[in-house]
Every structure is written in structure tokens, then in C-alpha cells.
N, C-alpha and C. Protein backbone atom coordinates (compact mmCIF):
# COMPACT_ATOMS: atom_id res chain seq x y z
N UNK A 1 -18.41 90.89 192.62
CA UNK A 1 -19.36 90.99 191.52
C UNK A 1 -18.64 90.80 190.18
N UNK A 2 -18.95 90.31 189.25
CA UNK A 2 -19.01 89.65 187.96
C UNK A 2 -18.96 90.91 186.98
N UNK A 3 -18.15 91.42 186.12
CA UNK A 3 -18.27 91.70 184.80
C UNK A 3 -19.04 91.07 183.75
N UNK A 4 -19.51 92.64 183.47
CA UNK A 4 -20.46 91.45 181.99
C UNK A 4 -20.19 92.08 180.93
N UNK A 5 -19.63 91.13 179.93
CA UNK A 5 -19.55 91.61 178.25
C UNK A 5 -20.78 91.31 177.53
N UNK A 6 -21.18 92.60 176.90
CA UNK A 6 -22.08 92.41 175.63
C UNK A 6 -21.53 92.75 174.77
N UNK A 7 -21.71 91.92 173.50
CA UNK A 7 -20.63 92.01 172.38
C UNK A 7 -22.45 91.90 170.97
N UNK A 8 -22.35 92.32 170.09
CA UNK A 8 -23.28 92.51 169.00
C UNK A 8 -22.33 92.60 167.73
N UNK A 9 -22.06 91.58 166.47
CA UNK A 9 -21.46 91.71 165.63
C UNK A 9 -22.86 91.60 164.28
N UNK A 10 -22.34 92.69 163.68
CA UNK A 10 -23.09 92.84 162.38
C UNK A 10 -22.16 93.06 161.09
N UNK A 11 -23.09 92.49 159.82
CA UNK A 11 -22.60 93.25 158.62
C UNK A 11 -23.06 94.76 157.93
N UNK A 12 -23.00 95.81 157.39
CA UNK A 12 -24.01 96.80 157.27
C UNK A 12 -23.73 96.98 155.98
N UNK A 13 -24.80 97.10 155.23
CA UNK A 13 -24.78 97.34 153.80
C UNK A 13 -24.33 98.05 153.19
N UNK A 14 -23.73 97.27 151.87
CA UNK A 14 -22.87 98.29 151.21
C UNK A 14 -23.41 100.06 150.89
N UNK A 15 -22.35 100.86 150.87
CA UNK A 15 -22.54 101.76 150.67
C UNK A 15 -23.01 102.58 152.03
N UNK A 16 -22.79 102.23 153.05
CA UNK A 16 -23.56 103.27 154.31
C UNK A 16 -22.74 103.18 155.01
N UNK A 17 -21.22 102.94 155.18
CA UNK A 17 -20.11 102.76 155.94
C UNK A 17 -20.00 104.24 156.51
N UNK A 18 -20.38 105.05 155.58
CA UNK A 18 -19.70 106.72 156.10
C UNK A 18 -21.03 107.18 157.19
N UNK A 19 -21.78 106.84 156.62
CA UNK A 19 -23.14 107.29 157.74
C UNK A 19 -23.07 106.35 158.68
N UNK A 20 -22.89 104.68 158.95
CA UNK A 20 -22.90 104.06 160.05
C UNK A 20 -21.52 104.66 161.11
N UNK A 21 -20.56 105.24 160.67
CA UNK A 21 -19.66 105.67 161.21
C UNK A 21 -20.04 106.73 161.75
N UNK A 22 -20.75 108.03 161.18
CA UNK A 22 -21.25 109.26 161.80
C UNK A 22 -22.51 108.87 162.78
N UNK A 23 -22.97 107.99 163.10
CA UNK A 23 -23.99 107.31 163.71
C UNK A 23 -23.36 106.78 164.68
N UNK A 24 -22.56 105.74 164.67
CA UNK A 24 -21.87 104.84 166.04
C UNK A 24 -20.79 106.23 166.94
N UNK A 25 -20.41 107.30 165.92
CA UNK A 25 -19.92 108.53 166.80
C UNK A 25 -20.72 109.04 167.96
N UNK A 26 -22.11 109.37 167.01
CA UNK A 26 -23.07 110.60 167.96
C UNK A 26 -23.42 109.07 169.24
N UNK A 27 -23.15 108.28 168.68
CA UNK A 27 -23.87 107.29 169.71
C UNK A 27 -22.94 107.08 171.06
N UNK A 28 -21.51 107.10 170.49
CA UNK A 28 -20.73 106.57 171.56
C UNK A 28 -20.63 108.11 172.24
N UNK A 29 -20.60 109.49 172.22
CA UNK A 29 -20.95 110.71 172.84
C UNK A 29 -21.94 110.59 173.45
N UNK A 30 -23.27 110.28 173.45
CA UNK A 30 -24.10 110.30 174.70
C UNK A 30 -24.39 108.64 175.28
N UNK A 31 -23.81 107.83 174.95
CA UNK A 31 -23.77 106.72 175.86
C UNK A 31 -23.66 107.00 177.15
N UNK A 32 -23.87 107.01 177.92
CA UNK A 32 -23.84 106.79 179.10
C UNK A 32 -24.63 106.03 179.93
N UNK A 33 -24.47 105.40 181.18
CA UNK A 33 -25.29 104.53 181.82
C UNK A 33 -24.68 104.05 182.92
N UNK A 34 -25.04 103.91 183.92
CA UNK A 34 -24.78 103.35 185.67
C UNK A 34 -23.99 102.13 185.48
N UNK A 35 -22.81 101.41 185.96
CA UNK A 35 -22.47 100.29 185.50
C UNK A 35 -21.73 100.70 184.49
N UNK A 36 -21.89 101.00 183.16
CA UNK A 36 -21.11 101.05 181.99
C UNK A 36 -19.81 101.16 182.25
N UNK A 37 -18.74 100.68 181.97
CA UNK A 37 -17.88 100.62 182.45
C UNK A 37 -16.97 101.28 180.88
N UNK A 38 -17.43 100.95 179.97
CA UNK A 38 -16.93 100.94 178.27
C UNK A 38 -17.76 100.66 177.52
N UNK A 39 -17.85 101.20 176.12
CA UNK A 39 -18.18 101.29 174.89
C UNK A 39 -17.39 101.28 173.49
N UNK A 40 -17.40 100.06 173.15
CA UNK A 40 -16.19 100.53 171.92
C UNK A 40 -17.13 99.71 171.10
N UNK A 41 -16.38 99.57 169.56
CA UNK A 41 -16.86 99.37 168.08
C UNK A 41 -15.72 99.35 167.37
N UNK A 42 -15.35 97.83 167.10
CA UNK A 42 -14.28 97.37 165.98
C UNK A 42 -14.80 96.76 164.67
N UNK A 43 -14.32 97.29 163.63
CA UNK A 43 -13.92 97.02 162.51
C UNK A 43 -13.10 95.82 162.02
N UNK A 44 -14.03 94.07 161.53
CA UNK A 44 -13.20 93.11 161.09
C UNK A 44 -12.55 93.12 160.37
N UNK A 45 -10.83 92.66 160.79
CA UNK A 45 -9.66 92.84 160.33
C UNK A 45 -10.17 91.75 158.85
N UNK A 46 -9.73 92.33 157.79
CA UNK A 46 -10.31 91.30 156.44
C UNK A 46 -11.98 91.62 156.13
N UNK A 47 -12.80 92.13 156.56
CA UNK A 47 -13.93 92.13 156.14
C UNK A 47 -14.82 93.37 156.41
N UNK A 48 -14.05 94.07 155.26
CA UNK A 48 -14.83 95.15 154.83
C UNK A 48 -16.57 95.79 155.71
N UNK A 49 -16.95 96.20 155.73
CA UNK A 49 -18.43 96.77 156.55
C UNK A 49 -19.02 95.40 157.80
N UNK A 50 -17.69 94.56 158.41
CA UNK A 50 -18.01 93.90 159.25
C UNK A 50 -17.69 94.65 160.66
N UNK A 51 -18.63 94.90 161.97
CA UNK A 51 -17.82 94.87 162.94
C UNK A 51 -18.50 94.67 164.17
N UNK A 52 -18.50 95.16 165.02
CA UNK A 52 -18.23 94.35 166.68
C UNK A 52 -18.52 95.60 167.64
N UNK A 53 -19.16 95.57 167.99
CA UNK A 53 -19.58 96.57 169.51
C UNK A 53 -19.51 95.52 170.96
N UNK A 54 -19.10 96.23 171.65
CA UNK A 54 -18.74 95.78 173.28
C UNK A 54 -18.94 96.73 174.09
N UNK A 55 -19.81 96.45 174.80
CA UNK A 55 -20.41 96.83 175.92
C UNK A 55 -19.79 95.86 177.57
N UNK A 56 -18.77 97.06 177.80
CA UNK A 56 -18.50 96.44 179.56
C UNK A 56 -19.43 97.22 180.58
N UNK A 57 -20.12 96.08 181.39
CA UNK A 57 -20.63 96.48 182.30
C UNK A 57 -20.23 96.02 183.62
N UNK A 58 -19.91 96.48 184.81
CA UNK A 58 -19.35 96.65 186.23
C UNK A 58 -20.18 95.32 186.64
N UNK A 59 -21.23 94.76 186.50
CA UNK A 59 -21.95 93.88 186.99
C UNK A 59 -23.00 93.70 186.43
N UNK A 60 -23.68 92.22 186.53
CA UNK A 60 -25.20 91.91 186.11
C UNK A 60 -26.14 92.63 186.04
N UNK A 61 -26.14 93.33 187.30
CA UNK A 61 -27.48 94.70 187.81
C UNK A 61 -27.32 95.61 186.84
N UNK A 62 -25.97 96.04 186.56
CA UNK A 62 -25.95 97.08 185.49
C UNK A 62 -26.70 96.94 184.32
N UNK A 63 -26.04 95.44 183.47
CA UNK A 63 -26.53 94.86 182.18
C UNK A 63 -27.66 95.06 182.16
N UNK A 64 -28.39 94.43 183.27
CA UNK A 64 -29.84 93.89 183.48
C UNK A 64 -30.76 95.37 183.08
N UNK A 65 -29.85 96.54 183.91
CA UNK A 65 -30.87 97.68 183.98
C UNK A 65 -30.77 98.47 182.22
N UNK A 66 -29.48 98.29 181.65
CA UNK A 66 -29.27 98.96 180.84
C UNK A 66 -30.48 99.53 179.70
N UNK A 67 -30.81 98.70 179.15
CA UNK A 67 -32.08 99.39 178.59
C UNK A 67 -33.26 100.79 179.14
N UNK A 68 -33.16 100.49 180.40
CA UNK A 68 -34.57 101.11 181.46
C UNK A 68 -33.27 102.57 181.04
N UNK A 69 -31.80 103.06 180.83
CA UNK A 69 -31.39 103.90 181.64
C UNK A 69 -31.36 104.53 179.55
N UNK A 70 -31.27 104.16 178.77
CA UNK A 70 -31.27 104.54 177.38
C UNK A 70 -32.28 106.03 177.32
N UNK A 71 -31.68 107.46 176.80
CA UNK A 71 -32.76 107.98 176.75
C UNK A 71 -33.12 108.10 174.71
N UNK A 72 -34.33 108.91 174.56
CA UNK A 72 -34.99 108.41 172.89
C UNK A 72 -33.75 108.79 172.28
N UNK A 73 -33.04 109.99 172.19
CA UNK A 73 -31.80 109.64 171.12
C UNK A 73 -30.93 108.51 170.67
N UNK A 74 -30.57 108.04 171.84
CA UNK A 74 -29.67 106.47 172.00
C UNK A 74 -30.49 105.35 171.10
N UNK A 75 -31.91 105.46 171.84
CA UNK A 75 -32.68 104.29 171.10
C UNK A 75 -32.83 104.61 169.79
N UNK A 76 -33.12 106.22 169.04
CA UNK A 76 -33.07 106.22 168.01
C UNK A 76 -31.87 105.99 166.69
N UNK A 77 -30.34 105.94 167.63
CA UNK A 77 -29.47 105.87 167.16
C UNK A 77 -29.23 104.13 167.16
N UNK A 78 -29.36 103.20 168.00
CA UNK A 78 -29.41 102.27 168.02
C UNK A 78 -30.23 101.24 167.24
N UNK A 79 -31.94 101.82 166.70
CA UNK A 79 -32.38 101.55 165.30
C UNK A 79 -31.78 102.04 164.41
N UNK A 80 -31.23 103.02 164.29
CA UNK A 80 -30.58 103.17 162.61
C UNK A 80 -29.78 102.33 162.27
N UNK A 81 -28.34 101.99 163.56
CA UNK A 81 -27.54 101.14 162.95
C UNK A 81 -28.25 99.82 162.63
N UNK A 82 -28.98 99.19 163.40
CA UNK A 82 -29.80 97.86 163.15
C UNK A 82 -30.67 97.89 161.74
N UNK A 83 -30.88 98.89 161.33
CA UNK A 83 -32.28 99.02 159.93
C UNK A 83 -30.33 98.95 158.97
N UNK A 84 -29.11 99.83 159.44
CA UNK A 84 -28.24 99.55 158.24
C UNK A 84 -27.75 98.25 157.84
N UNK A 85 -27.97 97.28 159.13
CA UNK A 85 -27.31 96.13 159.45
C UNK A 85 -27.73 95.09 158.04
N UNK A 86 -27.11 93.93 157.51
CA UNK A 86 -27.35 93.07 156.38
C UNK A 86 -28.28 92.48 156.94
N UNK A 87 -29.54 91.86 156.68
CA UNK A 87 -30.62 90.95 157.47
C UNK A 87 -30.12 89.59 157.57
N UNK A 88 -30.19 89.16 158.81
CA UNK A 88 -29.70 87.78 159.67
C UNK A 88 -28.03 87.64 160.17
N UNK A 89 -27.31 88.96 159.43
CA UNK A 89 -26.23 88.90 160.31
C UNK A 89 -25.96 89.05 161.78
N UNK A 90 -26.78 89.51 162.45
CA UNK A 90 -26.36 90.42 163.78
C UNK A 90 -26.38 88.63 164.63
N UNK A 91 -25.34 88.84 165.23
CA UNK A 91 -25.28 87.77 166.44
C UNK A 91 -25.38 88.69 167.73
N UNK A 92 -25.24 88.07 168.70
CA UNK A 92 -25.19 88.92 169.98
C UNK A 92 -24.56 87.63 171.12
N UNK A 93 -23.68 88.06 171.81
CA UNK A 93 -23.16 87.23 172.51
C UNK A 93 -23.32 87.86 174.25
N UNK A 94 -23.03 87.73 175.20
CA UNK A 94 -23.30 87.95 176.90
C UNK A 94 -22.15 86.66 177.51
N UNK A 95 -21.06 87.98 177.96
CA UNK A 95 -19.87 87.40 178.77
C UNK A 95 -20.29 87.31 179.90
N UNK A 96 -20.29 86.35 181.22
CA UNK A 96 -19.92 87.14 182.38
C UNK A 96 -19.15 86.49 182.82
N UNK A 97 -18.41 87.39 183.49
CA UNK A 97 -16.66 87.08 184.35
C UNK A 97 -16.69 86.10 185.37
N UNK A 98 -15.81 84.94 185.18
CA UNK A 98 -15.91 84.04 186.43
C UNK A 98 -14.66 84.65 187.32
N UNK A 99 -15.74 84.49 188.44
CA UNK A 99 -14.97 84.49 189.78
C UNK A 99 -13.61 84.13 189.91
């Protein structure tokens, strides 16, 4: 079975760096999920309130289910950072591991 990277890069508006940080905390503490393998959140080297979340998941099935396994805190923590995000920055990318 296949690893899958989800990767989400955003900019977040000036001035909310200290609250998007106390936010991606409480978030990465109750993450959890079947599959999840990792959760991290980097900071672009050179660019100030830019950064990068990665999501490893054990396999497709995992990815696939991930949403269904989110309970309302997660989702509510997961709109905040998106409402801090700059509008039209967020990309979103989906690795999966070749064989």
C-alpha cells in the first residue's frame, strides 16, 4: 500500500501570526485519525507568515476517510486557520508513493 502526502500551503494575514500559531497548536493536540501517520506545519524559510502543513497518511483508504474521522473542534480549528489565510493563496497538493 501507497503513502499519501497532503501538503496545503498558505499565506495568513498580517498581524495574526501569534493566534495562527496558538491555533495550529490546539490543532496538532487533538489531531488524530486511523491512517495518520504525521502532522506537521513549516514556516517558509524567507517569507514571513508563509507556511506548509503535511499530512502523512499510511494509505489511500486513510486519506480518503480522513474527513468522515474529524470531530467539530478540529473542523472548527481548521476554519479559523483558512478565514486567517490571504484570499487565493492556499494551494493544496496530494502525494502518493510509487511502488
Amino acid at each position: 500500500m501507497s503513502k499519501v502526502i497532503f501538503s496545503v500551503q498558505y499565506e495568513i494575514e498580517e498581524g495574526k501570526k501569534e493566534e495562527y500559531l496558538r491555533t495550529i497548536r490546539e490543532l496538532k493536540s487533538l489531531l488524530k485519525a486511523d491512517g495518520l501517520e504525521n502532522y506537521s506545519v513549516y514556516e517558509v524559510k524567507g517569507k514571513p507568515n508563509n507556511f506548509g502543513e503535511l499530512y502523512t497518511f499510511s494509505n489511500n483508504e486513510a486519506f480518503e476517510n480522513f474527513d468522515d474521522n474529524n470531530d467539530e473542534r478540529v473542523n472548527i480549528l481548521i476554519t479559523k486557520i483558512a478565514d486567517m489565510a490571504v484570499d487565493h493563496s492556499t494551494k493544496y497538493t496530494t502525494l502518493t508513493e510509487l511502488s
